[in-house]
C-alpha atoms as a PDB file:
ATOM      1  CA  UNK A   1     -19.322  15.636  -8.283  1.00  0.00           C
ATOM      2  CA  UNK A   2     -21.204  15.165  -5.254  1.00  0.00           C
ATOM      3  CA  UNK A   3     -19.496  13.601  -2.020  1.00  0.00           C
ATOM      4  CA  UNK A   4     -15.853  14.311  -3.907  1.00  0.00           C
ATOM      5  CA  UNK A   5     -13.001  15.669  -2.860  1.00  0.00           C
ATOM      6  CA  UNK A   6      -9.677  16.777  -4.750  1.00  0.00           C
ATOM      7  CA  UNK A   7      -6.223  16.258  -2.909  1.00  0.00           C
ATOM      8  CA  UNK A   8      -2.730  16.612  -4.127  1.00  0.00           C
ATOM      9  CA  UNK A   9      -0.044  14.120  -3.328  1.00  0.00           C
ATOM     10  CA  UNK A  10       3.447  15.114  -4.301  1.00  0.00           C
ATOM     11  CA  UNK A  11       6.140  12.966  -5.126  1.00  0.00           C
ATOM     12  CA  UNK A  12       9.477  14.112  -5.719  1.00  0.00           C
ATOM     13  CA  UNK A  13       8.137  17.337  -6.125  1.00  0.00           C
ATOM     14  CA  UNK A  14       5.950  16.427  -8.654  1.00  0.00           C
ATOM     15  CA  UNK A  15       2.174  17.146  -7.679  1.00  0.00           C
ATOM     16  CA  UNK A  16      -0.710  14.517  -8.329  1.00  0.00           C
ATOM     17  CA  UNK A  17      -3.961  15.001  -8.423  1.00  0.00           C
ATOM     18  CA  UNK A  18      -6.294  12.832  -7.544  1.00  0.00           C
ATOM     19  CA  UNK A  19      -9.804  12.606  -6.598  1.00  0.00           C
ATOM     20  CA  UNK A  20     -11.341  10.818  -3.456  1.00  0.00           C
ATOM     21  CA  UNK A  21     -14.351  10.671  -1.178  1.00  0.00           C
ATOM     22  CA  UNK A  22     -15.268  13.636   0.618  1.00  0.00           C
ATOM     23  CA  UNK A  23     -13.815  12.251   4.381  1.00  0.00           C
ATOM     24  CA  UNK A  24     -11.131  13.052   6.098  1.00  0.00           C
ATOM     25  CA  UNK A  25     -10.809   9.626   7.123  1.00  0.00           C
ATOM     26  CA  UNK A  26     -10.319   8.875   3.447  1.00  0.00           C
ATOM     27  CA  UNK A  27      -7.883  11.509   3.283  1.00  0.00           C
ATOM     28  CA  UNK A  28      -5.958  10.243   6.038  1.00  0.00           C
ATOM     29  CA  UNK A  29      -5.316   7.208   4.248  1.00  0.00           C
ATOM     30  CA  UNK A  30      -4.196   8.560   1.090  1.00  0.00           C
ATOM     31  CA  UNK A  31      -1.582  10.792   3.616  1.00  0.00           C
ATOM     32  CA  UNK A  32      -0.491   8.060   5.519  1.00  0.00           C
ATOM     33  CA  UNK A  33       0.062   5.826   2.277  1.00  0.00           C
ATOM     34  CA  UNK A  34       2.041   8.462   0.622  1.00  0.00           C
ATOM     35  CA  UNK A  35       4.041   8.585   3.874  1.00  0.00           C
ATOM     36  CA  UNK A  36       4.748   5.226   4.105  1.00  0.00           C
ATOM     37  CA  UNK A  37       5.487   4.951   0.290  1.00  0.00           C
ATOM     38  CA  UNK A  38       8.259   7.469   0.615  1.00  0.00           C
ATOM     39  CA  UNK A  39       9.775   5.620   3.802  1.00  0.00           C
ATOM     40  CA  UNK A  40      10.028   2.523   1.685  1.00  0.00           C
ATOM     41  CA  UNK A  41      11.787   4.380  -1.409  1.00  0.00           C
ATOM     42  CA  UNK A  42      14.157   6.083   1.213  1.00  0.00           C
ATOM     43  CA  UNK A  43      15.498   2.752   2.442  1.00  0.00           C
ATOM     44  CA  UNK A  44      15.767   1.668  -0.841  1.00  0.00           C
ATOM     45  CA  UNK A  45      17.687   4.861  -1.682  1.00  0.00           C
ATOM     46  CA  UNK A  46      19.576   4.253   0.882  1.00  0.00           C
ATOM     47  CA  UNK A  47      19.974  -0.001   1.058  1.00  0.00           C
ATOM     48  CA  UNK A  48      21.221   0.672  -3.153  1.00  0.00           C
ATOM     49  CA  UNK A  49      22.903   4.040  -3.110  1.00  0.00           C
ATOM     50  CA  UNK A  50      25.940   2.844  -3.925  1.00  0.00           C
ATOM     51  CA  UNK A  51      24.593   0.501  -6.863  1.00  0.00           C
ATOM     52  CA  UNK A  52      25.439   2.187 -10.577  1.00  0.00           C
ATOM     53  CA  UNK A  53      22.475   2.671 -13.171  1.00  0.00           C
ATOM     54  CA  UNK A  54      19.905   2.728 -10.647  1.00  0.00           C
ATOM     55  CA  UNK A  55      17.802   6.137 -10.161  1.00  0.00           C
ATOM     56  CA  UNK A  56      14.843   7.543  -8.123  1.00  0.00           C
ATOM     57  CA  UNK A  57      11.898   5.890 -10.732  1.00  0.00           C
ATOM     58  CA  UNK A  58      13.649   2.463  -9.606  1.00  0.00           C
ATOM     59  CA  UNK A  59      13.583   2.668  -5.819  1.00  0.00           C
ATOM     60  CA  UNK A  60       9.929   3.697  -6.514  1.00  0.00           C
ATOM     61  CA  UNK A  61       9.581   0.747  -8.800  1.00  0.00           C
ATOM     62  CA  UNK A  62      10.994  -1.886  -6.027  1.00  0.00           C
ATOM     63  CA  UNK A  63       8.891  -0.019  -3.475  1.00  0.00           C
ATOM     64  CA  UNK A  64       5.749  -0.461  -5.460  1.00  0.00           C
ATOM     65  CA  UNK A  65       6.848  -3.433  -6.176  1.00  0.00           C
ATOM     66  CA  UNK A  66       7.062  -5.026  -2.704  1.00  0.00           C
ATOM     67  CA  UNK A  67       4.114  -2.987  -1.551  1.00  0.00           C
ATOM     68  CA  UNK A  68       1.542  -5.492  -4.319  1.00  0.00           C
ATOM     69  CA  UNK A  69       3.645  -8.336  -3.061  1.00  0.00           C
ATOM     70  CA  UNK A  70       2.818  -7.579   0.571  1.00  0.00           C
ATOM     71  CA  UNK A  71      -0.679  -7.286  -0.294  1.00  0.00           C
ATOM     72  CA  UNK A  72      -0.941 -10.327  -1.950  1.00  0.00           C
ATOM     73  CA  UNK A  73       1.034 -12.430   0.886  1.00  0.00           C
ATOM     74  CA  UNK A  74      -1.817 -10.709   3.127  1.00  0.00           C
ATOM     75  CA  UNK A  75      -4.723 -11.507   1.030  1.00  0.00           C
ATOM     76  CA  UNK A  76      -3.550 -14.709   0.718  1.00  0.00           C
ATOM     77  CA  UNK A  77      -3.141 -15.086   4.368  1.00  0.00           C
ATOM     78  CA  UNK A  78      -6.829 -13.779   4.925  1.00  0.00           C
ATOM     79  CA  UNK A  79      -7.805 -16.323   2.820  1.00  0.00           C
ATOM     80  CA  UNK A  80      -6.213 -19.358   5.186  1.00  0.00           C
ATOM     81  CA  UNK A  81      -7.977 -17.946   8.252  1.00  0.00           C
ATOM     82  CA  UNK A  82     -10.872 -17.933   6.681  1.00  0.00           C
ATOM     83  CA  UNK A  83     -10.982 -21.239   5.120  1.00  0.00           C
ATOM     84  CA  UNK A  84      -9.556 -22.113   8.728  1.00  0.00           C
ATOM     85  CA  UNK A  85     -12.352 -20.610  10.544  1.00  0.00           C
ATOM     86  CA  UNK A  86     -14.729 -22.220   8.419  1.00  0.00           C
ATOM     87  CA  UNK A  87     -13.314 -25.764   9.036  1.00  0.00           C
ATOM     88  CA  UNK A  88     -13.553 -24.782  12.674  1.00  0.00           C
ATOM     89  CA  UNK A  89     -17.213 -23.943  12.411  1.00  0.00           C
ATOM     90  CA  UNK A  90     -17.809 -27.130  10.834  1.00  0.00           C
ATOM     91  CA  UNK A  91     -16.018 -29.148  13.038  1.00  0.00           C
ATOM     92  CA  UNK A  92     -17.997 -27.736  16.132  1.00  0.00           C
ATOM     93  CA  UNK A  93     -20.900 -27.748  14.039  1.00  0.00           C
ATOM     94  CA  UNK A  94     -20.495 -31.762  14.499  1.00  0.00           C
ATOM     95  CA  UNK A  95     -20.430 -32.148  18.360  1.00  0.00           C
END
């Protein structure tokens, strides 16, 4: 596999691999998403601790959870400005 690289992200000390472009730019990504996904499941360790029935697969659950509905709040957002932009342009297109 040419231009591939195999990493290892571990999760509750459970090792995955996975296999991404050769960069370390890439690999910074995959680092700093892992970081951030185990920030999010902390707080919700945290926020819920207390709450009965509830173990470390949920808080990764509700962290995945309101990770896709953050992304789609932002792609949807992307979308307005650029629908925006383009009624801009054709506004000024006009005068």
């Amino acid at each position: 596999m040419k231009n591939i690289r195999k990493i290892s992200v571990e999760f509750e000390n459970k090792k995955y691999p996975l296999f991404i472009k050769d960069s370390n730019e890439e690999e910074e990504y995959y680092r700093n998403a892992r970081k951030k996904l185990r920030a999010k499941v902390a707080k919700y360790r945290s926020r819920f601790s207390k709450v009965e029935g509830l173990y470390t697969q949920d808080f990764y659950i509700m962290a995945g959870f309101q990770f896709a509905l953050d992304g789609l709040l932002n792609d949807s957002f992307v979308e307005k400005i650029s629908q925006l932009s383009e009624e801009i342009d054709k506004f000024l297109e006009k005068e």
